[in-house]
C-alpha atoms as a PDB file:
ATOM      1  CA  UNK A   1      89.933 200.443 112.577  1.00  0.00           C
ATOM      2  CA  UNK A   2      89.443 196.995 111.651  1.00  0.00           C
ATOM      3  CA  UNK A   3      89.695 194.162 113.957  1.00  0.00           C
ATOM      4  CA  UNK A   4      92.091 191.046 112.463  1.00  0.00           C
ATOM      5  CA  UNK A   5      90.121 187.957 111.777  1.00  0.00           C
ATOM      6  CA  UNK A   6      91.039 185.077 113.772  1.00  0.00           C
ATOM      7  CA  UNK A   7      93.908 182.384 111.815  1.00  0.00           C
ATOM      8  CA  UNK A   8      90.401 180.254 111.390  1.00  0.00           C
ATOM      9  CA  UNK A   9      92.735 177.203 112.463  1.00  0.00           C
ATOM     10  CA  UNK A  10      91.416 176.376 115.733  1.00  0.00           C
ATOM     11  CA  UNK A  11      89.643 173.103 115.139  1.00  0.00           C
ATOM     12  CA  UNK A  12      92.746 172.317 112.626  1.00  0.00           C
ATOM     13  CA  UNK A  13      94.660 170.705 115.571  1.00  0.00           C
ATOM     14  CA  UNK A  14      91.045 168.075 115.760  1.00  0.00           C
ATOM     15  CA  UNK A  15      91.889 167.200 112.678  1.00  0.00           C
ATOM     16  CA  UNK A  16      95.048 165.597 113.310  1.00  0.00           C
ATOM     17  CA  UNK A  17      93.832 164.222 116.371  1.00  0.00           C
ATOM     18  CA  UNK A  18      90.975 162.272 114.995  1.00  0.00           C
ATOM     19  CA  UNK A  19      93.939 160.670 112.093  1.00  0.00           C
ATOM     20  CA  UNK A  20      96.132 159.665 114.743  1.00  0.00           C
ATOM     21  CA  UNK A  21      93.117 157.990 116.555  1.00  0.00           C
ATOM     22  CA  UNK A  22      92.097 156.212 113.325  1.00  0.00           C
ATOM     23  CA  UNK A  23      95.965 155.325 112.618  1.00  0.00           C
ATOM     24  CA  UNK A  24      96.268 153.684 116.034  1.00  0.00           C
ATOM     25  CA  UNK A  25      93.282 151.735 115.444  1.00  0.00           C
ATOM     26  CA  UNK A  26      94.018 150.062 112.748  1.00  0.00           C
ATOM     27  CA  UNK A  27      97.279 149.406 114.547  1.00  0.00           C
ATOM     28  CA  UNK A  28      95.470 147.254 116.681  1.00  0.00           C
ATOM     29  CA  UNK A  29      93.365 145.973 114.564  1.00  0.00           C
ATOM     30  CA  UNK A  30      96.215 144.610 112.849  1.00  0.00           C
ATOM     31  CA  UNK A  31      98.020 143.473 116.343  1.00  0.00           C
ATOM     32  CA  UNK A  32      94.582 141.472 116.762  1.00  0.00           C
ATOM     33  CA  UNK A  33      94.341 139.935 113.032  1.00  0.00           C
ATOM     34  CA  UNK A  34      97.905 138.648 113.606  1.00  0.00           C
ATOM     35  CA  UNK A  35      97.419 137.017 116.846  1.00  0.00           C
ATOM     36  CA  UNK A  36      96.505 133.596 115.193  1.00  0.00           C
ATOM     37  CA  UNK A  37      99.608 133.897 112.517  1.00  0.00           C
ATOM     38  CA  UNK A  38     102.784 131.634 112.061  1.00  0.00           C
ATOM     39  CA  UNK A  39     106.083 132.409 114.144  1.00  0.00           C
ATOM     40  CA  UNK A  40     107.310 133.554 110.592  1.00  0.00           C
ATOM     41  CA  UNK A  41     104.892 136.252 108.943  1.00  0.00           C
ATOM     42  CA  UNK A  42     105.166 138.070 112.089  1.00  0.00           C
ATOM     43  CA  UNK A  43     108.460 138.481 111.890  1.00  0.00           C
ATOM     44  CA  UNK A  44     108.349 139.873 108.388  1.00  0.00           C
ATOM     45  CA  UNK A  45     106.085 142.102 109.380  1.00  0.00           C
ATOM     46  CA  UNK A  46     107.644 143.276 112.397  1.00  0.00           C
ATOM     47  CA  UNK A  47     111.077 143.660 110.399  1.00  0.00           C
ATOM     48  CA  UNK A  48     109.110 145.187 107.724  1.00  0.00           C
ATOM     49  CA  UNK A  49     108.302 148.335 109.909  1.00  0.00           C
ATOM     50  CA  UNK A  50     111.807 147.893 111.422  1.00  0.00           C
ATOM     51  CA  UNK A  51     115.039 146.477 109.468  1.00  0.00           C
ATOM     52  CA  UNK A  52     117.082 146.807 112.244  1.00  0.00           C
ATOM     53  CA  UNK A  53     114.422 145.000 115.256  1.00  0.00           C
ATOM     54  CA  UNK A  54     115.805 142.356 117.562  1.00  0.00           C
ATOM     55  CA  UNK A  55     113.063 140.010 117.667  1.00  0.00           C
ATOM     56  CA  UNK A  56     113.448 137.667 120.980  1.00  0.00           C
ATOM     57  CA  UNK A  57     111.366 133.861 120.835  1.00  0.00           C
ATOM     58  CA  UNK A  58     108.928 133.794 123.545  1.00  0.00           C
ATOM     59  CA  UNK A  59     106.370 131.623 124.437  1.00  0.00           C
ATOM     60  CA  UNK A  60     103.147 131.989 122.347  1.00  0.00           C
ATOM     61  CA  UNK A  61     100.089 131.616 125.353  1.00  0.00           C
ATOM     62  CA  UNK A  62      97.711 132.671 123.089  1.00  0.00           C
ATOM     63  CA  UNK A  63      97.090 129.036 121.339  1.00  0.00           C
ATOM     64  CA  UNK A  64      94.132 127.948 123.360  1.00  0.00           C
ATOM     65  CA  UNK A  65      91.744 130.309 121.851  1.00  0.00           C
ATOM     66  CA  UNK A  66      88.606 129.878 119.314  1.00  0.00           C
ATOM     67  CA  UNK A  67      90.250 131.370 116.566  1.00  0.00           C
ATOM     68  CA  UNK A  68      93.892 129.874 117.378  1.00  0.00           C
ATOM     69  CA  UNK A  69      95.935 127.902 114.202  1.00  0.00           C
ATOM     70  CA  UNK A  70      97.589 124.933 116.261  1.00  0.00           C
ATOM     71  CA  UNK A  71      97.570 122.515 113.632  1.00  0.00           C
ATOM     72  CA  UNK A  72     101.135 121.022 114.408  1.00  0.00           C
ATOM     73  CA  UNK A  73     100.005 120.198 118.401  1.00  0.00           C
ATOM     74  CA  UNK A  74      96.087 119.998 117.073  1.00  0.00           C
ATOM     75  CA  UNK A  75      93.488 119.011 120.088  1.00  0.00           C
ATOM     76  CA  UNK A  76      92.483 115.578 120.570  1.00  0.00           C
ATOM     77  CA  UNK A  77      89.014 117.124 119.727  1.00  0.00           C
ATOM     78  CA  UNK A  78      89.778 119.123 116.316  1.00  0.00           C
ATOM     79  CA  UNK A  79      88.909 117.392 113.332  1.00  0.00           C
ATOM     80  CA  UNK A  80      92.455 117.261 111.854  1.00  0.00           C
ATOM     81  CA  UNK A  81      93.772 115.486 115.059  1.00  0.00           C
ATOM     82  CA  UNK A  82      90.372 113.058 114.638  1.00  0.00           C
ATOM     83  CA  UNK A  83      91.419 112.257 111.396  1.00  0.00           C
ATOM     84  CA  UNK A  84      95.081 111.371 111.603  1.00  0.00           C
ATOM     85  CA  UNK A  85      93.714 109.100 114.120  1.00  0.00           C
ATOM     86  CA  UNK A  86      91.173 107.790 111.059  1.00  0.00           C
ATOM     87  CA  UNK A  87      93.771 107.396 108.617  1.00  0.00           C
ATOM     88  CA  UNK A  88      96.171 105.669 111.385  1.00  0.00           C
ATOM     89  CA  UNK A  89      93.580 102.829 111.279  1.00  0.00           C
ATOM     90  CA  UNK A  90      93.240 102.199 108.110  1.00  0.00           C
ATOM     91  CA  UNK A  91      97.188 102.050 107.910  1.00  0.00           C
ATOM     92  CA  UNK A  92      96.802  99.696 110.377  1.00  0.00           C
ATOM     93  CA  UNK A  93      94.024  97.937 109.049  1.00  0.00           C
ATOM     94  CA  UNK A  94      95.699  97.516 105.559  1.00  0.00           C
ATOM     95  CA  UNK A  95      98.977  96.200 107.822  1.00  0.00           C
ATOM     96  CA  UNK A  96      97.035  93.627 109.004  1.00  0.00           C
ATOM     97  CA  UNK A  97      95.388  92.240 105.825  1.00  0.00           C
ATOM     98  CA  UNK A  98      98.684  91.615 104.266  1.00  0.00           C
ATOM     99  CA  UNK A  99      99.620  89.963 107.383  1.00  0.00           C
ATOM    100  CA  UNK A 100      96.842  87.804 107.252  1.00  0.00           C
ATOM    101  CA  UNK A 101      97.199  87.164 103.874  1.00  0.00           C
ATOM    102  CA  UNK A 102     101.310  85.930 104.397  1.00  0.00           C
ATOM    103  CA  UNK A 103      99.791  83.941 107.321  1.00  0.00           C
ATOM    104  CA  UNK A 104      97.481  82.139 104.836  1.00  0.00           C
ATOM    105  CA  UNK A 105      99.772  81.304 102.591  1.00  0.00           C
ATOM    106  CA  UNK A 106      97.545  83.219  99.589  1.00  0.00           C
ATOM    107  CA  UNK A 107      99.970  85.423  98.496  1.00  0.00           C
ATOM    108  CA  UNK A 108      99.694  83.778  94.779  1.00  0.00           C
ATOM    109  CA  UNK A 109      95.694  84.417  94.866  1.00  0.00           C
ATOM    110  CA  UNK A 110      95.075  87.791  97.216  1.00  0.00           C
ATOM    111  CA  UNK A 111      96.661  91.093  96.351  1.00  0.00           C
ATOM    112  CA  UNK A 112      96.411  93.650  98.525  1.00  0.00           C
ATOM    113  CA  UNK A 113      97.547  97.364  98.087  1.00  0.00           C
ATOM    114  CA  UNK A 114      96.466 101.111  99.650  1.00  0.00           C
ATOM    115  CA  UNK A 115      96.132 104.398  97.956  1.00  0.00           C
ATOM    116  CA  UNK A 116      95.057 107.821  98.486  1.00  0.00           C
ATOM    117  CA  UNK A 117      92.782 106.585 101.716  1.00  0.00           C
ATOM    118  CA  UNK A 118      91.742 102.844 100.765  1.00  0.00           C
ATOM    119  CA  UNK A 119      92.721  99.632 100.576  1.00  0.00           C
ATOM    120  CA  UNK A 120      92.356  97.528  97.593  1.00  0.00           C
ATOM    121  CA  UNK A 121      92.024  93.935  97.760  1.00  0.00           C
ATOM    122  CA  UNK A 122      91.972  91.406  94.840  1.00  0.00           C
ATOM    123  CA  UNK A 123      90.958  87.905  95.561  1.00  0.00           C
ATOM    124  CA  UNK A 124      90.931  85.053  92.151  1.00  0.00           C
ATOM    125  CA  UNK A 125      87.621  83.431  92.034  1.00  0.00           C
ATOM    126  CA  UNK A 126      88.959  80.274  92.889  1.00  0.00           C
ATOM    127  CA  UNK A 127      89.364  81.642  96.880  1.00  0.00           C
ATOM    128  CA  UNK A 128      85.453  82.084  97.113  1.00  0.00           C
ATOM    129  CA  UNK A 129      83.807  79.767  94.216  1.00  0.00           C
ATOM    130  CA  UNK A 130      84.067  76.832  92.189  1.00  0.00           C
ATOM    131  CA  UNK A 131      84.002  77.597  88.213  1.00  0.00           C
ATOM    132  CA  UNK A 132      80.616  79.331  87.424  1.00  0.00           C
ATOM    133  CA  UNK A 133      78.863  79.078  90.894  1.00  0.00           C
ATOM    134  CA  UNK A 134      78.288  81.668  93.156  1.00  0.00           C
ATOM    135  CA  UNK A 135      78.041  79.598  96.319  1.00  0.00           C
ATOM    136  CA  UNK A 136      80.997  80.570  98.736  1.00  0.00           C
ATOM    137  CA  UNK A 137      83.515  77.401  99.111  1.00  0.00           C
ATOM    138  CA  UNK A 138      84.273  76.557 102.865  1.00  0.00           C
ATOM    139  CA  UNK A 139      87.510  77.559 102.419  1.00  0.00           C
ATOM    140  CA  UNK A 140      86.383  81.025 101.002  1.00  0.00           C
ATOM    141  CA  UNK A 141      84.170  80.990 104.120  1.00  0.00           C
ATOM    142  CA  UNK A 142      87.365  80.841 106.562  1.00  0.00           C
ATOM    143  CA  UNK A 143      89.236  83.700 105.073  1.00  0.00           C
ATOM    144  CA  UNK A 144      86.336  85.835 104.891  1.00  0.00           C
ATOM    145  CA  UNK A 145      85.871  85.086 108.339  1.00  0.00           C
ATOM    146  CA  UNK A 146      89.552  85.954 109.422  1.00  0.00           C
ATOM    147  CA  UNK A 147      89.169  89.182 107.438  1.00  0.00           C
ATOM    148  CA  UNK A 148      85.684  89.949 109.352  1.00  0.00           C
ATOM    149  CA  UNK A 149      87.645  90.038 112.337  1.00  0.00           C
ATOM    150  CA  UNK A 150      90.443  92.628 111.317  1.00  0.00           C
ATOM    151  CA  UNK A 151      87.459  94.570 110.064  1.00  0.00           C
ATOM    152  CA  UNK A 152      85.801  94.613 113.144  1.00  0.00           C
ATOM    153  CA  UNK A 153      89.026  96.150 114.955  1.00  0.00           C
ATOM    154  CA  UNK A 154      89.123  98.910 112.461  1.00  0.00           C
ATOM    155  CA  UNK A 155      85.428  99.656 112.157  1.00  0.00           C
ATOM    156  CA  UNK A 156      85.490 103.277 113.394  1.00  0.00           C
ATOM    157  CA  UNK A 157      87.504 104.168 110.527  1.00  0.00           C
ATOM    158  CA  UNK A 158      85.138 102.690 107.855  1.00  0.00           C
ATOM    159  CA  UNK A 159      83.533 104.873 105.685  1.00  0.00           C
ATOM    160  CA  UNK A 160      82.579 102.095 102.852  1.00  0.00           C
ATOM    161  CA  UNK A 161      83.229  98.247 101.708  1.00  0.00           C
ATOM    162  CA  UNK A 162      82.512  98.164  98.437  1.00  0.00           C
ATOM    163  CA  UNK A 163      82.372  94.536  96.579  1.00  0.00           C
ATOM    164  CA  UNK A 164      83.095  94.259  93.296  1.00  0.00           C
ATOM    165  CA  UNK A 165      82.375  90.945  90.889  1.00  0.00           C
ATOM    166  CA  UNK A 166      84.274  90.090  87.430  1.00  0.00           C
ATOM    167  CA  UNK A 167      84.056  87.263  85.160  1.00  0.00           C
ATOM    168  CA  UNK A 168      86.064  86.287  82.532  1.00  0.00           C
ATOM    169  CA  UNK A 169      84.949  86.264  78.507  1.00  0.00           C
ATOM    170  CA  UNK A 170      84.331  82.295  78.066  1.00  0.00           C
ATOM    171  CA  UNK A 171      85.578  82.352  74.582  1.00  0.00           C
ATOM    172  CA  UNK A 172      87.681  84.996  72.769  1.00  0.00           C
ATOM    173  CA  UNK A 173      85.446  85.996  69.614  1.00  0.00           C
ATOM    174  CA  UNK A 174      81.685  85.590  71.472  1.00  0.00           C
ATOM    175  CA  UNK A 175      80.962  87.546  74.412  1.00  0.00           C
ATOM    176  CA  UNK A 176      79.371  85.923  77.179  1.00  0.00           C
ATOM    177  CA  UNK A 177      75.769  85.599  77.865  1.00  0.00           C
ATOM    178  CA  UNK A 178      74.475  88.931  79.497  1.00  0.00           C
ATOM    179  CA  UNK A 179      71.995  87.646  82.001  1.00  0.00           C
ATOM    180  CA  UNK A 180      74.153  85.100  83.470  1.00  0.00           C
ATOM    181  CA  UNK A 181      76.907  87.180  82.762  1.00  0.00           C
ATOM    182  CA  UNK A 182      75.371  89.736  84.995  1.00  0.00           C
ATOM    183  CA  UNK A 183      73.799  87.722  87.608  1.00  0.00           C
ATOM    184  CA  UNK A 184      76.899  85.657  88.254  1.00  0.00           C
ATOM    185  CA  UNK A 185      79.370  88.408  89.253  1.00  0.00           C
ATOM    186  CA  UNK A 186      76.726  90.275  90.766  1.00  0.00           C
ATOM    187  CA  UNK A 187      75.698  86.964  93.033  1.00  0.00           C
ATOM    188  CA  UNK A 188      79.089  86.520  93.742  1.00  0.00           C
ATOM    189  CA  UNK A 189      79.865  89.942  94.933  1.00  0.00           C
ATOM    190  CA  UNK A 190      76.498  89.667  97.334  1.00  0.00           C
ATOM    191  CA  UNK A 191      77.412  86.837  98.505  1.00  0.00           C
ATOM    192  CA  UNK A 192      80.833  88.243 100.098  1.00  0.00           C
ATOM    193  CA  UNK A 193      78.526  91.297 100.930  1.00  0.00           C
ATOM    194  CA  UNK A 194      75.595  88.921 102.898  1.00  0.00           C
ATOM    195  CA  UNK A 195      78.633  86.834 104.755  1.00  0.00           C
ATOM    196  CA  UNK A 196      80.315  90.106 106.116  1.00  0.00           C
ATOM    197  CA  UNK A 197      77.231  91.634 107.180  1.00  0.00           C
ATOM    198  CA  UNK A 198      76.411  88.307 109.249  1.00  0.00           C
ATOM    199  CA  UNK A 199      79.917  87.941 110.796  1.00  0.00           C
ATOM    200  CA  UNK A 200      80.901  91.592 110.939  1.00  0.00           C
ATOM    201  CA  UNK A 201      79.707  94.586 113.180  1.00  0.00           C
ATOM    202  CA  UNK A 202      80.245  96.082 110.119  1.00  0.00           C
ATOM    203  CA  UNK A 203      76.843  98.753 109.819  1.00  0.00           C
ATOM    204  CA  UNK A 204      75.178  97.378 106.335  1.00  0.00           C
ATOM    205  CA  UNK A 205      75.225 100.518 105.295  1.00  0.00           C
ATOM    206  CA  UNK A 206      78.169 100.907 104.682  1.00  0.00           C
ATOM    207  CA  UNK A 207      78.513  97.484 102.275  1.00  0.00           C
ATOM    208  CA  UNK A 208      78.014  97.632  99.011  1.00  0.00           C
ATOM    209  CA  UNK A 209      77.811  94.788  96.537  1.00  0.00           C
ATOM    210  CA  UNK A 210      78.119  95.380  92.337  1.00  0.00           C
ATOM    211  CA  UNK A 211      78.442  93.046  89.579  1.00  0.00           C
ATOM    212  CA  UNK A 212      80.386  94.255  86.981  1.00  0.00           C
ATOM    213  CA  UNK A 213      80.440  90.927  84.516  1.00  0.00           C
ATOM    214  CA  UNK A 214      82.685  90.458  81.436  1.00  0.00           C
ATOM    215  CA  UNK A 215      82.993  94.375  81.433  1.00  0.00           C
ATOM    216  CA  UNK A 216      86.216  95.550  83.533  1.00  0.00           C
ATOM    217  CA  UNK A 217      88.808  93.308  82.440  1.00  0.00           C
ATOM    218  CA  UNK A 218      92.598  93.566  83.842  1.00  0.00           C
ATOM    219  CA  UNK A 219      94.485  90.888  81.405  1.00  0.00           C
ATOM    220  CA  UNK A 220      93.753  89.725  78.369  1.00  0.00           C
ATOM    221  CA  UNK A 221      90.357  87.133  77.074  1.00  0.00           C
ATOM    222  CA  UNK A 222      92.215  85.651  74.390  1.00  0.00           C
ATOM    223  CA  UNK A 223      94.829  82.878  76.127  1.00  0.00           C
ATOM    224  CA  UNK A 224      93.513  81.086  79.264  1.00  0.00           C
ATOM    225  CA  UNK A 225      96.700  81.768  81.473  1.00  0.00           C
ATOM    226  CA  UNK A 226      95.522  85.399  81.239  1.00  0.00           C
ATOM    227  CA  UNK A 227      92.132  85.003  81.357  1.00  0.00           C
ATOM    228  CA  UNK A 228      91.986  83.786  84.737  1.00  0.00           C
ATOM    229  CA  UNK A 229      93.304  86.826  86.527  1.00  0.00           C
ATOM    230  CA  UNK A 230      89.467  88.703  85.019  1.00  0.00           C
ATOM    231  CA  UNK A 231      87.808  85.989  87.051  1.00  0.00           C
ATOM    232  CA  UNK A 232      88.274  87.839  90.431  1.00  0.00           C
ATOM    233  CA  UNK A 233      86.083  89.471  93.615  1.00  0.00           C
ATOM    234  CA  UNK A 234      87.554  92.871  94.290  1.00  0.00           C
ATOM    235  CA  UNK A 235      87.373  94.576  97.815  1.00  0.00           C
ATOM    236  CA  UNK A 236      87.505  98.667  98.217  1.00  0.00           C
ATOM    237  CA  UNK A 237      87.628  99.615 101.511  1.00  0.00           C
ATOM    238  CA  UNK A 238      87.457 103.355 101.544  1.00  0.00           C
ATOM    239  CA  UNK A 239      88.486 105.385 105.128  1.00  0.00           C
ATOM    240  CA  UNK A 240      86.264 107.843 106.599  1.00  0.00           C
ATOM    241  CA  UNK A 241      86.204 111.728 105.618  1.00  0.00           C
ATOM    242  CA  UNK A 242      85.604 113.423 108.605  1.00  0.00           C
ATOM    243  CA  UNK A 243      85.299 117.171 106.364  1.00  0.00           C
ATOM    244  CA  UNK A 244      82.964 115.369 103.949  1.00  0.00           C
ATOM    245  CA  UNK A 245      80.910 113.699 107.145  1.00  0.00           C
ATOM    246  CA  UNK A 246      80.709 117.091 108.437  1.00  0.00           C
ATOM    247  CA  UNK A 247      79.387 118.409 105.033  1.00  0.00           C
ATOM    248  CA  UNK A 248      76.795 115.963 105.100  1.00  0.00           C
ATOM    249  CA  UNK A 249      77.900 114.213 101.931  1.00  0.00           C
ATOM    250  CA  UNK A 250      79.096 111.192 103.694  1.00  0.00           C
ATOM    251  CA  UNK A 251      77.303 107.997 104.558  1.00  0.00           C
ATOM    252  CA  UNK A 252      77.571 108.751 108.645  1.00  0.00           C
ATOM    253  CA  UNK A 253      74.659 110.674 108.192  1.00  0.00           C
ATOM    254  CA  UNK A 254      72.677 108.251 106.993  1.00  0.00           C
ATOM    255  CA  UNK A 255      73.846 105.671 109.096  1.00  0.00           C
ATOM    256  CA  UNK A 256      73.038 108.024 112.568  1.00  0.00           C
ATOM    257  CA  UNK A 257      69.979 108.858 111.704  1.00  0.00           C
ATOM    258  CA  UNK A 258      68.848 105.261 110.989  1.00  0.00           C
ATOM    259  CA  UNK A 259      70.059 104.056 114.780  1.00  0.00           C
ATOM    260  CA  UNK A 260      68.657 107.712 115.931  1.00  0.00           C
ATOM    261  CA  UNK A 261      64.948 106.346 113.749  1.00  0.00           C
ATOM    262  CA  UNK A 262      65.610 102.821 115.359  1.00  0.00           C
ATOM    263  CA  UNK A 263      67.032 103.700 118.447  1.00  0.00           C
ATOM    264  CA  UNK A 264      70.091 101.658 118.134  1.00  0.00           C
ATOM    265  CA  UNK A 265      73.890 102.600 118.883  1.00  0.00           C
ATOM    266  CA  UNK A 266      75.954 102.321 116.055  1.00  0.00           C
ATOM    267  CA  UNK A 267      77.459  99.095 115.275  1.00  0.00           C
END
C-alpha cells in the first residue's frame, strides 16, 4: 500500500509572509519619503487609499530636521531666508538713491530705475564733466560722494558696480575719432570708478569701469536736443546671488580669498 505524498505546501504559507513583509516596507518607506511633503499631497494621498478618511490638522513637529521643506518660516541661517534679506537691501538701497536724487534737485539729469535684482542709474555728462573732459566737476564730486555713503549702508548686498561711459557722435554723417572716442568714455567711467573706491568701503573688486564710446546710443545723433541724452555715465549695481556665490561663479570668491591671501576682513 502506498503512502500519500505530503500537499508539498508547507513552506507556501513563507511565501506570503515574506510579501507582506516587503509590502509593509515599502509602506514605510513611503511614510518616511513623505515626511518632508506639503500639508496638501498628503492629503491626496491619504484620501487616495481612503475616499471616505477624516483627515484632522495637527501640528507638523517634524520641521526642524535636515531634510525638512520650511521655506514659508525659512531659518535665519538657510540661504533663501539670507537672500530675502539680500534683495531687501538693495530695495532699500535703490529707495534711497531716488531719495537722494529728489533731495538734489537732479531729477531732470539722474534717472534711476531697478529690475530683475539691480539698480540702474543714468547720470548726463554734464553732472560729472565739462564738454569733452574727463576730469570730475566739484559738483560731480559732491553727489558721488552722497551716493558713496548710501553705498556704504548697503554694501553687504553688493555683488557688482559696474560703470559704464557713452559719448555722443559729434557730427551726424562722420563718426567720431576712435582713440579719443575710446579713451574719453572709458576715462570718464574710471574716473567715477577711482572716486568710489577712495570714498567707499566698497571692495575694488567688485567695481568695474568700461568705456563704451559712440557705440551704445539711446536717442538719436542727428539733432542736438537728442544727442545729448548719448552723452551719459551709466551705473549697474547688481545684488548678490547667494546660489551663484555658493557655486563658485560669483565674485565673493574671489574677493575672500584675496583678504584670506592678505589677511584682511572684508571691506
Amino acid at each position: 500500500m502506498k503512502k500519500k505524498k505530503s500537499g508539498g505546501g508547507g513552506a507556501n504559507w513563507m511565501d506570503t509572509y515574506g510579501d507582506m513583509v516587503t509590502l509593509l516596507l515599502c509602506f514605510f518607506v513611503l511614510l518616511y519619503s513623505m515626511s518632508t511633503i506639503s500639508e496638501e499631497k498628503w492629503r491626496a494621498i491619504v484620501t487616495s487609499f481612503n475616499p471616505n478618511a477624516i483627515l484632522t490638522p495637527t501640528e507638523n513637529s517634524g520641521n526642524d530636521g535636515p531634510n525638512a521643506d520650511n521655506v514659508e518660516n525659512p531659518g535665519k541661517d538657510s540661504l533663501v531666508y539670507q537672500q530675502e534679506a539680500i534683495n531687501n537691501l538693495v530695495d532699500e538701497l535703490y529707495e534711497m538713491i531716488q531719495q537722494m536724487i529728489g533731495q538734489e534737485g537732479l531729477e531732470s539729469s539722474v534717472q534711476v530705475s531697478e529690475k530683475g535684482g539691480k539698480i540702474y542709474i543714468t547720470f548726463s555728462d554734464q553732472v560729472f564733466f565739462a564738454p569733452d573732459k574727463s576730469q570730475l566737476l566739484d559738483g560731480g564730486k559732491e553727489v558721488l560722494l552722497k551716493l558713496a555713503g548710501i553705498l556704504d549702508q548697503s554694501k553687504d548686498a553688493i555683488e557688482e558696480i559696474r560703470v559704464q561711459g557713452h559719448t555722443a557722435q559729434g557730427s551726424p554723417d562722420r563718426r567720431n575719432d576712435p582713440a579719443f572716442d575710446r579713451e574719453l568714455s572709458s576715462f570718464r567711467a574710471l574716473r567715477v570708478v577711482l572716486f568710489l573706491q577712495e570714498n567707499s568701503s566698497i571692495h575694488p573688486a567688485r567695481l568695474v569701469g568700461e568705456g563704451w564710446g559712440q557705440w551704445h546710443p539711446i536717442a538719436s545723433n542727428q539733432q542736438e536736443e537728442t544727442k545729448r541724452f548719448n552723452r551719459r555715465v551709466e551705473m549697474i549695481i547688481t545684488g548678490r546671488d547667494l546660489d551663484l556665490e555658493a557655486a563658485g561663479e560669483a565674485i565673493q570668491t574671489y574677493v575672500s580669498q584675496d583678504n584670506a591671501d592678505m589677511g584682511l576682513d572684508e571691506q
